[in-house]
PDB file of N, CA and C in Angstrom:
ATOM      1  N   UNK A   1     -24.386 -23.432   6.185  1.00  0.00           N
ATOM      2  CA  UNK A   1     -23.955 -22.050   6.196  1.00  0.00           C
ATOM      3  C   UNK A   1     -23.440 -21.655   7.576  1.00  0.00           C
ATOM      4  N   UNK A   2     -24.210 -21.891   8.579  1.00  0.00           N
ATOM      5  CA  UNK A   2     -23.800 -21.569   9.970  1.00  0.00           C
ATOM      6  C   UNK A   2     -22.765 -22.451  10.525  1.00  0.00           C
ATOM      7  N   UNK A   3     -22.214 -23.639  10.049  1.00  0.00           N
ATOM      8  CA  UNK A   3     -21.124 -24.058  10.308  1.00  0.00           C
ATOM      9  C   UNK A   3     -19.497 -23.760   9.520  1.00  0.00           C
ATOM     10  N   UNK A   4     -20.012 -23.397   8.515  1.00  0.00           N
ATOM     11  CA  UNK A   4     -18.597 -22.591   7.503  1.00  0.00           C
ATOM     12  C   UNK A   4     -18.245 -21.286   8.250  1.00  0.00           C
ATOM     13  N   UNK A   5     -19.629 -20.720   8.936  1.00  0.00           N
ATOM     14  CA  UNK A   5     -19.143 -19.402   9.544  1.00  0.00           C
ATOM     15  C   UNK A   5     -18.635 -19.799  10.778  1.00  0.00           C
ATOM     16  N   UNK A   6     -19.187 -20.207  11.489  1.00  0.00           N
ATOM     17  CA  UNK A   6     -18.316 -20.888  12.550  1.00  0.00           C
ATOM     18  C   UNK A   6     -16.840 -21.252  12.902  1.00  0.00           C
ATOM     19  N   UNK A   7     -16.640 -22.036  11.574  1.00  0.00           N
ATOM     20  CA  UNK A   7     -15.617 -22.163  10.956  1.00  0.00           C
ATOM     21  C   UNK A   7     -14.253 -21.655  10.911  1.00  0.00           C
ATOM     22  N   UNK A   8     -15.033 -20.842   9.760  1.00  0.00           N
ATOM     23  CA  UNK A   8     -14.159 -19.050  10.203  1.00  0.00           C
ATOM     24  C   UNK A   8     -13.836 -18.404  11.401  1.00  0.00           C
ATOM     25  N   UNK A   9     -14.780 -18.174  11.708  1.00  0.00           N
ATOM     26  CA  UNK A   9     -14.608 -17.327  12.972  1.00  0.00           C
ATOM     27  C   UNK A   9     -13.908 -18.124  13.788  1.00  0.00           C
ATOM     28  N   UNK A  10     -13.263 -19.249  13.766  1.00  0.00           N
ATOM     29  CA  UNK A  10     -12.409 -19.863  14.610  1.00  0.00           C
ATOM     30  C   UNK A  10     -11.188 -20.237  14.031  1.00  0.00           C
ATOM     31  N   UNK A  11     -11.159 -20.170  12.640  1.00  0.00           N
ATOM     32  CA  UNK A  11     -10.197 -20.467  12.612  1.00  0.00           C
ATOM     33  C   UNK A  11      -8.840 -19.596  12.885  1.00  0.00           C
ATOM     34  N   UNK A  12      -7.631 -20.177  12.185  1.00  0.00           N
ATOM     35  CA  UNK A  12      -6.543 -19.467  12.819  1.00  0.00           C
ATOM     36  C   UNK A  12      -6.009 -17.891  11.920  1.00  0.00           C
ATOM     37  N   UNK A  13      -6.956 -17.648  11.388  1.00  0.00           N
ATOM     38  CA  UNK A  13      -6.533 -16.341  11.043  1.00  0.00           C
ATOM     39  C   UNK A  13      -8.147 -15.541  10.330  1.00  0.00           C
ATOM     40  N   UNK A  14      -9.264 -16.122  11.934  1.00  0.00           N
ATOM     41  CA  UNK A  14     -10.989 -15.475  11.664  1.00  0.00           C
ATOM     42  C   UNK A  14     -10.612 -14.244  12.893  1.00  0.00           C
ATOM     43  N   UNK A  15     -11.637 -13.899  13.085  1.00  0.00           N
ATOM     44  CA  UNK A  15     -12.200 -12.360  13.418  1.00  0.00           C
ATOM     45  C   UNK A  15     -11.468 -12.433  15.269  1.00  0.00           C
ATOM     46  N   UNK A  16     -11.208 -13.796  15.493  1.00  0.00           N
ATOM     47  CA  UNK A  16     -10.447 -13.769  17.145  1.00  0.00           C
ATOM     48  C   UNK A  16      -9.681 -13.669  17.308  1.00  0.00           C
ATOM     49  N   UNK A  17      -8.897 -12.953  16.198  1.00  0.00           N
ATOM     50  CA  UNK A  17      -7.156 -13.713  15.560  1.00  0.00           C
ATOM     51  C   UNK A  17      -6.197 -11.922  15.702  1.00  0.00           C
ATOM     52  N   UNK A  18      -5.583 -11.830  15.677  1.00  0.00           N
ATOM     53  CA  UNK A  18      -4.391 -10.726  15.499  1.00  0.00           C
ATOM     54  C   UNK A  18      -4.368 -10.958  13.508  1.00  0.00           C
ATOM     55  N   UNK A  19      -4.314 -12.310  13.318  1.00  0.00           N
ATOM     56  CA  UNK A  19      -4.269 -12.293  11.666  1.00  0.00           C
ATOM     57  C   UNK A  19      -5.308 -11.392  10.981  1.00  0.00           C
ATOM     58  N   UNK A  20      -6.431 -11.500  11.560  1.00  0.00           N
ATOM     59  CA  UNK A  20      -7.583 -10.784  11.229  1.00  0.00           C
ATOM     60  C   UNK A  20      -7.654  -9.295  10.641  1.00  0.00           C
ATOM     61  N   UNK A  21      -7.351  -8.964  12.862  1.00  0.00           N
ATOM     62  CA  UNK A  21      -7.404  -7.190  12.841  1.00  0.00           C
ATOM     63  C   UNK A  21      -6.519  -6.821  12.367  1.00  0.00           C
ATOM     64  N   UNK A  22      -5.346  -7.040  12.051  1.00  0.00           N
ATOM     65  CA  UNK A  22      -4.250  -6.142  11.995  1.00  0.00           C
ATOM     66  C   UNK A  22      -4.243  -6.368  10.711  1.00  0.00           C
ATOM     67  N   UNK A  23      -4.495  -7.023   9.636  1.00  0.00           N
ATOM     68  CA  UNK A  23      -5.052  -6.594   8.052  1.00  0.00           C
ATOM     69  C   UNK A  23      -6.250  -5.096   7.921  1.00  0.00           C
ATOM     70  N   UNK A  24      -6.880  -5.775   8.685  1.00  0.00           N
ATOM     71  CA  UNK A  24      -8.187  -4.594   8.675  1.00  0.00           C
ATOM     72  C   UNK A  24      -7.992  -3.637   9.056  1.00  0.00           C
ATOM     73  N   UNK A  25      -7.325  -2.989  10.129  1.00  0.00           N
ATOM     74  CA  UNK A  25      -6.566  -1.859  10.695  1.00  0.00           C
ATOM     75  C   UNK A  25      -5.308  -1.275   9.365  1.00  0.00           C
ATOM     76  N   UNK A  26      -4.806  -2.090   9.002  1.00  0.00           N
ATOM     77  CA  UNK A  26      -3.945  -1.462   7.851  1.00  0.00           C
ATOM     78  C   UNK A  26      -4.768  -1.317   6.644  1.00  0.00           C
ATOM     79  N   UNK A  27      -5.481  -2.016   5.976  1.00  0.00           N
ATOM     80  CA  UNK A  27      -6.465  -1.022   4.979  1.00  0.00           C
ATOM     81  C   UNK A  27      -6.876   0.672   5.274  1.00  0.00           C
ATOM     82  N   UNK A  28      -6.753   1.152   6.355  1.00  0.00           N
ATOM     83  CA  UNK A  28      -6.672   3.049   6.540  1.00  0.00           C
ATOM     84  C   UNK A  28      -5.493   2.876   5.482  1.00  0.00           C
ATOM     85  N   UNK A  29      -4.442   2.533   5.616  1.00  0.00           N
ATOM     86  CA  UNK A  29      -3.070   2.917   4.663  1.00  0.00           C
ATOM     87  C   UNK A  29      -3.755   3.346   3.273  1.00  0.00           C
ATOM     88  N   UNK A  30      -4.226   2.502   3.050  1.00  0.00           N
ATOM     89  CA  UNK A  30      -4.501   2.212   1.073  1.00  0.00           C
ATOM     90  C   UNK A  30      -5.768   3.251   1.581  1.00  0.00           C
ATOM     91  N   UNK A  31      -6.710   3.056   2.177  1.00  0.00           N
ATOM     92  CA  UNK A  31      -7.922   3.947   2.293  1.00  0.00           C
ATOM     93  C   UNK A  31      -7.299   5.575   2.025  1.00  0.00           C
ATOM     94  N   UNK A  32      -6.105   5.888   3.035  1.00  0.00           N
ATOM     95  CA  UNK A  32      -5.462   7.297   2.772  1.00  0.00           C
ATOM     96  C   UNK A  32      -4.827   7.373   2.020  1.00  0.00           C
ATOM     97  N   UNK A  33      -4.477   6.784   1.439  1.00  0.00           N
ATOM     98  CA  UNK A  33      -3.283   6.853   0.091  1.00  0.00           C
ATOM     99  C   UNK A  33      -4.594   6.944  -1.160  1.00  0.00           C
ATOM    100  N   UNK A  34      -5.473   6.507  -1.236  1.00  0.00           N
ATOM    101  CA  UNK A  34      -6.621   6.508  -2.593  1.00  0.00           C
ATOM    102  C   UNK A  34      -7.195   7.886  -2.179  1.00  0.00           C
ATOM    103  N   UNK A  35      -7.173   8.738  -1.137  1.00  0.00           N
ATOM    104  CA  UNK A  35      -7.627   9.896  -0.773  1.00  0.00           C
ATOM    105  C   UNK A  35      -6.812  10.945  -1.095  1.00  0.00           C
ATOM    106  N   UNK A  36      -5.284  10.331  -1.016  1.00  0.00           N
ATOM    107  CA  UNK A  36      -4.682  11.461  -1.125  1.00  0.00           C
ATOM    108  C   UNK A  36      -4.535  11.500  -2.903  1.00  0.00           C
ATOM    109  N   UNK A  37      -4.828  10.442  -3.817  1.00  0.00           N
ATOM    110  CA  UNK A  37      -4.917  10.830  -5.221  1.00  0.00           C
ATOM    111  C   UNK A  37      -5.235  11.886  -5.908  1.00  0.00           C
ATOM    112  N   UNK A  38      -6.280  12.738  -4.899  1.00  0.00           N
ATOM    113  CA  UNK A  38      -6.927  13.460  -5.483  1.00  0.00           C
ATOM    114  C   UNK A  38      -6.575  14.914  -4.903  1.00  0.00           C
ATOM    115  N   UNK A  39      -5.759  15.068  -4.100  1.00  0.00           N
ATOM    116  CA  UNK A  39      -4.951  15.788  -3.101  1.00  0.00           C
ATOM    117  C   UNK A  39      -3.909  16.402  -4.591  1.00  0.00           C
ATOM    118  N   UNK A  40      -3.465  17.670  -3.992  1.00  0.00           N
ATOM    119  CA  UNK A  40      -1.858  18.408  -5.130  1.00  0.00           C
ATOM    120  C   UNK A  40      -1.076  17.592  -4.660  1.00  0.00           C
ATOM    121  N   UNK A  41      -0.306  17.281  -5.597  1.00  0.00           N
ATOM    122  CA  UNK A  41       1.084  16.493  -5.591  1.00  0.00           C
ATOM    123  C   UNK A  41       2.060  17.258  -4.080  1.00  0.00           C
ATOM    124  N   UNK A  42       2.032  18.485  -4.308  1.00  0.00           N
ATOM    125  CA  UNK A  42       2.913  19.492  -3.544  1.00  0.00           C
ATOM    126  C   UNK A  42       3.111  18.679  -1.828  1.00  0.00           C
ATOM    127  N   UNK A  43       1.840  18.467  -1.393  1.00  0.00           N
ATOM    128  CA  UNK A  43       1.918  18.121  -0.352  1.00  0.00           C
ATOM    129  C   UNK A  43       2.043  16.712   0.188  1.00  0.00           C
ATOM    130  N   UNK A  44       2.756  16.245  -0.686  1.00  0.00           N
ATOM    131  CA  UNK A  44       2.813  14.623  -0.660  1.00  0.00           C
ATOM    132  C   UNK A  44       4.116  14.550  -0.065  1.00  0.00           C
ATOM    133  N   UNK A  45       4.195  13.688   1.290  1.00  0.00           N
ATOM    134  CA  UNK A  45       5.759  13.544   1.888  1.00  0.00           C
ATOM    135  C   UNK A  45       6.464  12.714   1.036  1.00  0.00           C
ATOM    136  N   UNK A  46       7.758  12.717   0.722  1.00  0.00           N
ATOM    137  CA  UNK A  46       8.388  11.813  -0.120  1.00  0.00           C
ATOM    138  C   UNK A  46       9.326  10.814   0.856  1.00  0.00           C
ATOM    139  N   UNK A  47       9.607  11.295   1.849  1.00  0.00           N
ATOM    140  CA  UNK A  47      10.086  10.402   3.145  1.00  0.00           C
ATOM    141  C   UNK A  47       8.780   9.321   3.630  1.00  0.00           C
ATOM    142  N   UNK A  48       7.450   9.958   4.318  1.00  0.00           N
ATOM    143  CA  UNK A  48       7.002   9.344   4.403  1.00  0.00           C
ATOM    144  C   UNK A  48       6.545   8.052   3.178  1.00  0.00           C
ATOM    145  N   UNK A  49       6.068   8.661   1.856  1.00  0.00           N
ATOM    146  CA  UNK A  49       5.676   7.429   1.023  1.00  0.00           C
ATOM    147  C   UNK A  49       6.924   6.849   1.030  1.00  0.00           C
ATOM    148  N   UNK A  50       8.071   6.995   0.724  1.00  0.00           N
ATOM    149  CA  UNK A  50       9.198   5.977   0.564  1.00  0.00           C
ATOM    150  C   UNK A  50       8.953   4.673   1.743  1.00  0.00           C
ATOM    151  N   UNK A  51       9.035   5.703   2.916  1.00  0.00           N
ATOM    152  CA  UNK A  51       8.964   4.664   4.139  1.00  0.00           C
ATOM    153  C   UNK A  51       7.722   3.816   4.159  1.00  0.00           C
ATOM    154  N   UNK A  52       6.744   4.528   3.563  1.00  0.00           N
ATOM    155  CA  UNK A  52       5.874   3.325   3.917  1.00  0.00           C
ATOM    156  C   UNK A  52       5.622   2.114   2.938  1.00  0.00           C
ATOM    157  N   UNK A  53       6.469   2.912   1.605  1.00  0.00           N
ATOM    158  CA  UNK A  53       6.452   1.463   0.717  1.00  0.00           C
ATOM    159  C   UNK A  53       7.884   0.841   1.251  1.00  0.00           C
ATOM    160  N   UNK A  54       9.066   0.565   1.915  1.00  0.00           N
ATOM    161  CA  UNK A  54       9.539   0.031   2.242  1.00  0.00           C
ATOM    162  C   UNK A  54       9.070  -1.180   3.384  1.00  0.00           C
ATOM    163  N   UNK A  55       8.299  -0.353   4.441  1.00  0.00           N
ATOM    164  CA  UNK A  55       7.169  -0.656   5.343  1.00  0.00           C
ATOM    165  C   UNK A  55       6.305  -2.247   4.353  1.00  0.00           C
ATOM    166  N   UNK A  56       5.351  -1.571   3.725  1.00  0.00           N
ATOM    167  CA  UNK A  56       4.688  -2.445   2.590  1.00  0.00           C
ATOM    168  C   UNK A  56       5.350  -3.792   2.481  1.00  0.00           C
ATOM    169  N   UNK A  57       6.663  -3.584   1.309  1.00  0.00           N
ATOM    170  CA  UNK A  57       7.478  -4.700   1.048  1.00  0.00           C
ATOM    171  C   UNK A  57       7.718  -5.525   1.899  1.00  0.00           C
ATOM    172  N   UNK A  58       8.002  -5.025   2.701  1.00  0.00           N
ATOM    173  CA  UNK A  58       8.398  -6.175   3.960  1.00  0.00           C
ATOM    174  C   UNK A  58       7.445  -6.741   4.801  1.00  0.00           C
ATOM    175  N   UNK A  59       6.269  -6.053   5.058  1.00  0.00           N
ATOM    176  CA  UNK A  59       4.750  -6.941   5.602  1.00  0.00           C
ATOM    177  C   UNK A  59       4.534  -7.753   4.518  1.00  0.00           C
ATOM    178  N   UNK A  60       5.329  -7.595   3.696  1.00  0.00           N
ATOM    179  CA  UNK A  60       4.151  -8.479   2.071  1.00  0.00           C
ATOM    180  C   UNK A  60       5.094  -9.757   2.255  1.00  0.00           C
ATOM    181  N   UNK A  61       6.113  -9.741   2.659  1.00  0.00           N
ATOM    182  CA  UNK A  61       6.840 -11.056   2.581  1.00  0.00           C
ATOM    183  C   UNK A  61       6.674 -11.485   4.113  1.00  0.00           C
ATOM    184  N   UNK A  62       6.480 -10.961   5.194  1.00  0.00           N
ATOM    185  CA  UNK A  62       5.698 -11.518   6.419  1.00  0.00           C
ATOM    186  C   UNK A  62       4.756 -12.042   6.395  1.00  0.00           C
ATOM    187  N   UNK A  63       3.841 -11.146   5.476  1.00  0.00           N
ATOM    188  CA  UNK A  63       2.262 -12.475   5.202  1.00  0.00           C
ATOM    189  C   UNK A  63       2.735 -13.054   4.749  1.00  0.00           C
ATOM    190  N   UNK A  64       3.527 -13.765   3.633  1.00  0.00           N
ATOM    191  CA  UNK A  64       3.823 -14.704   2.833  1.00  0.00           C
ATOM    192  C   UNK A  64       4.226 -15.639   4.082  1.00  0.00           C
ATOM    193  N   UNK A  65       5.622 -15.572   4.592  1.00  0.00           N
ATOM    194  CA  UNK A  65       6.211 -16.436   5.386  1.00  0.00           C
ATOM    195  C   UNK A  65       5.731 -17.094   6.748  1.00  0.00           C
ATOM    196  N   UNK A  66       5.089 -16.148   7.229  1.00  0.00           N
ATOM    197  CA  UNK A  66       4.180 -16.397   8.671  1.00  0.00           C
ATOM    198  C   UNK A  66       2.721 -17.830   8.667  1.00  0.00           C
ATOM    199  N   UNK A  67       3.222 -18.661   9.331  1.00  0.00           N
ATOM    200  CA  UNK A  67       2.402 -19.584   9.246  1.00  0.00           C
ATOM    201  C   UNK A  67       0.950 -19.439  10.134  1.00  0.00           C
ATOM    202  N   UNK A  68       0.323 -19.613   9.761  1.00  0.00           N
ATOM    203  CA  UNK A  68      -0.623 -20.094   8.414  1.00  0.00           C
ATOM    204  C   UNK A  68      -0.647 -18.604   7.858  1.00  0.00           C
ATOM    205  N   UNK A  69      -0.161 -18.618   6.618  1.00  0.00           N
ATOM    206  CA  UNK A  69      -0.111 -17.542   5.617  1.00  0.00           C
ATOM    207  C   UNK A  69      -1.243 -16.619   5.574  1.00  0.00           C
ATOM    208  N   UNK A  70      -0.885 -15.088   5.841  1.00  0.00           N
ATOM    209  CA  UNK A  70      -1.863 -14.262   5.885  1.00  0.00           C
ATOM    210  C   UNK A  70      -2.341 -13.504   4.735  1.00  0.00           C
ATOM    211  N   UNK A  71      -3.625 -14.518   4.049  1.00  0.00           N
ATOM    212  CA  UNK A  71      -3.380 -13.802   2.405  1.00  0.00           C
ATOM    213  C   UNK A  71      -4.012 -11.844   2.641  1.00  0.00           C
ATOM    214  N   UNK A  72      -4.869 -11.838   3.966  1.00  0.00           N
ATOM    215  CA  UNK A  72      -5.461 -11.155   3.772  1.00  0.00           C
ATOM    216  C   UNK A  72      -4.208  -9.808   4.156  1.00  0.00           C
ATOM    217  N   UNK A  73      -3.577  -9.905   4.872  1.00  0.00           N
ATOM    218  CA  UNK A  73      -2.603  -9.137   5.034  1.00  0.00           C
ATOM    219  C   UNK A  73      -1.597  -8.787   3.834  1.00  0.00           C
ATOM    220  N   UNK A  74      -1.281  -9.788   2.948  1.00  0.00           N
ATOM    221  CA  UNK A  74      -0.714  -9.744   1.634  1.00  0.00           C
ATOM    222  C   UNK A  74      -1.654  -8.996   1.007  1.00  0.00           C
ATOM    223  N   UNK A  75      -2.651  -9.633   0.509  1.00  0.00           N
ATOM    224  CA  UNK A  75      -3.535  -8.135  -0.082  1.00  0.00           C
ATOM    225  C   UNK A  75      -3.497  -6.858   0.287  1.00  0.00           C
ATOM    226  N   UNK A  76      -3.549  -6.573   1.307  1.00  0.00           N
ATOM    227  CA  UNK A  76      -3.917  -5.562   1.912  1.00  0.00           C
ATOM    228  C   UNK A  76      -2.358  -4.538   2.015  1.00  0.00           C
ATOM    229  N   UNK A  77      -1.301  -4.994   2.012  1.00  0.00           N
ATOM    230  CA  UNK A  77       0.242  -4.378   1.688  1.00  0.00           C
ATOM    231  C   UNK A  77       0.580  -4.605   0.481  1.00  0.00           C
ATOM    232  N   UNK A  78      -0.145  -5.208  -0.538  1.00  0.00           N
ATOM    233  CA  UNK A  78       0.024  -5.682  -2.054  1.00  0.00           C
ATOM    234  C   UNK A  78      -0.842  -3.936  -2.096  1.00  0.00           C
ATOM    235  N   UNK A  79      -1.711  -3.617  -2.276  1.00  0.00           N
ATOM    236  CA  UNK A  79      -2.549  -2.852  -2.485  1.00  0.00           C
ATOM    237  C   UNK A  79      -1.972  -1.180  -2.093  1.00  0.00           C
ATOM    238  N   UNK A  80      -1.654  -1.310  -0.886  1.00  0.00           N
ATOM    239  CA  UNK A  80      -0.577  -0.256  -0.368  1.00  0.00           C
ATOM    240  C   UNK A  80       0.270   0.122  -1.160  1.00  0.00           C
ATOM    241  N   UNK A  81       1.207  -1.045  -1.558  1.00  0.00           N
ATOM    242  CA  UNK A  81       2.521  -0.850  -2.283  1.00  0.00           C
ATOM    243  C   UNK A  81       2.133  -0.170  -3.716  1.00  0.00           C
ATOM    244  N   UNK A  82       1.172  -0.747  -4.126  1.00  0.00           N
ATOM    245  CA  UNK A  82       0.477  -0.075  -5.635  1.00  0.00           C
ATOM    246  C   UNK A  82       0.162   1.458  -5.352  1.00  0.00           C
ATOM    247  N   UNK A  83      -0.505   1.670  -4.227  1.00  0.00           N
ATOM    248  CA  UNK A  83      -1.141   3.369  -4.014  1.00  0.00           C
ATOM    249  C   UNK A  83       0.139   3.694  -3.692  1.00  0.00           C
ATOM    250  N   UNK A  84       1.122   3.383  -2.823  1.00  0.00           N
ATOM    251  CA  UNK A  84       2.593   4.913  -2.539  1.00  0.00           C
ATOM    252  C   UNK A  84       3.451   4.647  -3.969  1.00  0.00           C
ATOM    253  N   UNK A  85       3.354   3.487  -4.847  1.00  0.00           N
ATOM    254  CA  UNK A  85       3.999   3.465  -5.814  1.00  0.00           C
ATOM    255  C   UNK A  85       3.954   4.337  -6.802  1.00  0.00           C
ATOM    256  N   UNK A  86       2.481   4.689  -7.269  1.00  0.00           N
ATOM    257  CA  UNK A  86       1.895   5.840  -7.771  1.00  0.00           C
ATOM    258  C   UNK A  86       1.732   6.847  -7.140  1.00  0.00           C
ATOM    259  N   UNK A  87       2.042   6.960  -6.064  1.00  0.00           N
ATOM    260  CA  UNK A  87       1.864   8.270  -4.935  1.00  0.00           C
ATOM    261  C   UNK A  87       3.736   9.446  -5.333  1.00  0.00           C
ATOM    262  N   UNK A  88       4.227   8.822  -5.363  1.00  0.00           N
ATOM    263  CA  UNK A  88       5.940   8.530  -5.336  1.00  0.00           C
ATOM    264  C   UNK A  88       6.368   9.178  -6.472  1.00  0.00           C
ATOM    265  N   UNK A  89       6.080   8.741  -7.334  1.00  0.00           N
ATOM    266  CA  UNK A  89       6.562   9.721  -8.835  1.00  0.00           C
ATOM    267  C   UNK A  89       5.705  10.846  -9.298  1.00  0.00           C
ATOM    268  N   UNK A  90       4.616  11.192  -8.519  1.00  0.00           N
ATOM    269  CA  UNK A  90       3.533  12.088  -8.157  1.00  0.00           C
ATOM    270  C   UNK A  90       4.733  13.238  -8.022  1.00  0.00           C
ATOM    271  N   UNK A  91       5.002  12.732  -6.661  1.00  0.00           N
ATOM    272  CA  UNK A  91       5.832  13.705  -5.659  1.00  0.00           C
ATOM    273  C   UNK A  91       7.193  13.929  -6.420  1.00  0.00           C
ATOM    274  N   UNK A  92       8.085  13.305  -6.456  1.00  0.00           N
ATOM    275  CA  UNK A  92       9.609  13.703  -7.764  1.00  0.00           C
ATOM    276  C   UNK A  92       8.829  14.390  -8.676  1.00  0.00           C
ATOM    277  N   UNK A  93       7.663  13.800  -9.538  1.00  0.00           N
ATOM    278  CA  UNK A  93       7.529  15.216 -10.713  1.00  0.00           C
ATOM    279  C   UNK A  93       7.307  16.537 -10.322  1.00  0.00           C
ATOM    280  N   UNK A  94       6.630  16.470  -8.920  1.00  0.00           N
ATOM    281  CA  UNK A  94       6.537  18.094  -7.881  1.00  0.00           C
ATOM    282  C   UNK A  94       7.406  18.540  -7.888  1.00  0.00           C
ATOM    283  N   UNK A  95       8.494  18.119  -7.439  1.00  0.00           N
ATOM    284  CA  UNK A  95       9.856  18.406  -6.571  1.00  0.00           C
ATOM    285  C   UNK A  95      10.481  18.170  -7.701  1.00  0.00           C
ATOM    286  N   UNK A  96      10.249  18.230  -9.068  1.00  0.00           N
ATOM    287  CA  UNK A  96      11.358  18.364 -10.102  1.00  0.00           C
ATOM    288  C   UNK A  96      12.477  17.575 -10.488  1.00  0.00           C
ATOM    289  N   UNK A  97      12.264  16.643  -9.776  1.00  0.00           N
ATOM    290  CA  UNK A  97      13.456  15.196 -10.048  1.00  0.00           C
ATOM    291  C   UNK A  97      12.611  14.783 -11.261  1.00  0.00           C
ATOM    292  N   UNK A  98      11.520  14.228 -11.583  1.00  0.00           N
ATOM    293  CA  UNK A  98      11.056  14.018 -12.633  1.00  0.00           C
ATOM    294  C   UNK A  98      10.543  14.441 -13.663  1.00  0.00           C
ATOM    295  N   UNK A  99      11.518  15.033 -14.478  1.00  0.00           N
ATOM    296  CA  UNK A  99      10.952  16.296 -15.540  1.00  0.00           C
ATOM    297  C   UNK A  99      10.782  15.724 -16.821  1.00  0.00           C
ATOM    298  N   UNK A 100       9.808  16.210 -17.781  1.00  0.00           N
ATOM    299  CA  UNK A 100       9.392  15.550 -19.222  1.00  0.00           C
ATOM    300  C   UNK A 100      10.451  16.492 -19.712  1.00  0.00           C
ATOM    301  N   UNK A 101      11.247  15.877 -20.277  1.00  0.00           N
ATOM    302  CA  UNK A 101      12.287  16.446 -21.886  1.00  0.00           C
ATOM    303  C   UNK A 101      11.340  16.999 -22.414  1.00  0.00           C
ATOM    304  N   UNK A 102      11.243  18.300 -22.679  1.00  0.00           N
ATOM    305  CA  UNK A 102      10.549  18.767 -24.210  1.00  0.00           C
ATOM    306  C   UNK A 102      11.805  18.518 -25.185  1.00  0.00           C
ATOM    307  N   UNK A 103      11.662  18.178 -26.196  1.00  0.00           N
ATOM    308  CA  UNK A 103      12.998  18.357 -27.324  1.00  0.00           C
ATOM    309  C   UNK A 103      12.454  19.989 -27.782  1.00  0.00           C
ATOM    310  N   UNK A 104      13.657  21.008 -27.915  1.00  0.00           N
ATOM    311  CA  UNK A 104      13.633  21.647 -28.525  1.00  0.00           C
ATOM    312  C   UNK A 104      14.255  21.694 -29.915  1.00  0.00           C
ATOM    313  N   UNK A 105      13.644  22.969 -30.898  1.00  0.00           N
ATOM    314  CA  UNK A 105      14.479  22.377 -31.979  1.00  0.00           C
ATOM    315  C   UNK A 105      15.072  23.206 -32.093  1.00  0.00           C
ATOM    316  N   UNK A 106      16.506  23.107 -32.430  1.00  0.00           N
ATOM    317  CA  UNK A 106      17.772  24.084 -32.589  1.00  0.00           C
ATOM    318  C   UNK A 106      17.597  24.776 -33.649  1.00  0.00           C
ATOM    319  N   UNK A 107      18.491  25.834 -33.724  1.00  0.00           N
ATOM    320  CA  UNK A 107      18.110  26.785 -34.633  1.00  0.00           C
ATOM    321  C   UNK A 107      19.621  26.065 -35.531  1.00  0.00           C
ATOM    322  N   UNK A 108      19.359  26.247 -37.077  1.00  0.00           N
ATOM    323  CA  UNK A 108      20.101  25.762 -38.060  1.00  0.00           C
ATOM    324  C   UNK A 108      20.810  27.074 -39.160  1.00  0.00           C
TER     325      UNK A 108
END
């Protein structure tokens, strides 16, 4: 057990690493985005969520490509991208870009 942790903690993307913190530091993203669920739509930036799921997409293919692959960083902007994704059409149905059709029925 004390040598697997060891292990870790040395290897190239354990707790000494930039691979590490900077996953763990970006979980606040998804942490504030699951906070703001419960928040009125009204006050949801639609610049900011855009930007930060653009933001997202593109860390998600940096963990991918960056050697030795940062799954934990992929999770962690995989997870993001899901909360402003649902954050996003929140905000257009506020702001009236996304409106439900009622069908009315015509008069005959």
């Amino acid at each position: 057990m004390a040598s697997s942790f060891r292990a870790f903690l040395n290897s190239p993307v354990g707790p000494k690493t930039t691979h590490f913190w900077g996953p763990v530091a970006n979980w606040g993203f998804v942490l504030a985005g699951l906070v703001d669920m419960n928040k009125p739509p009204e006050i949801i930036s639609g610049n900011m969520t855009s930007a930060i799921c653009v933001y997202s997409a593109l860390f998600m293919r940096f963990a991918w490509m960056v050697q030795p692959r940062n799954y934990l960083l992929l999770e962690c902007h995989a997870s993001n991208e899901t909360v402003q994704l649902y954050q996003l059409p929140r905000w257009a149905r506020a702001q009236g870009y996304l409106s439900e059709k009622k069908e009315e029925a015509s008069p005959q």
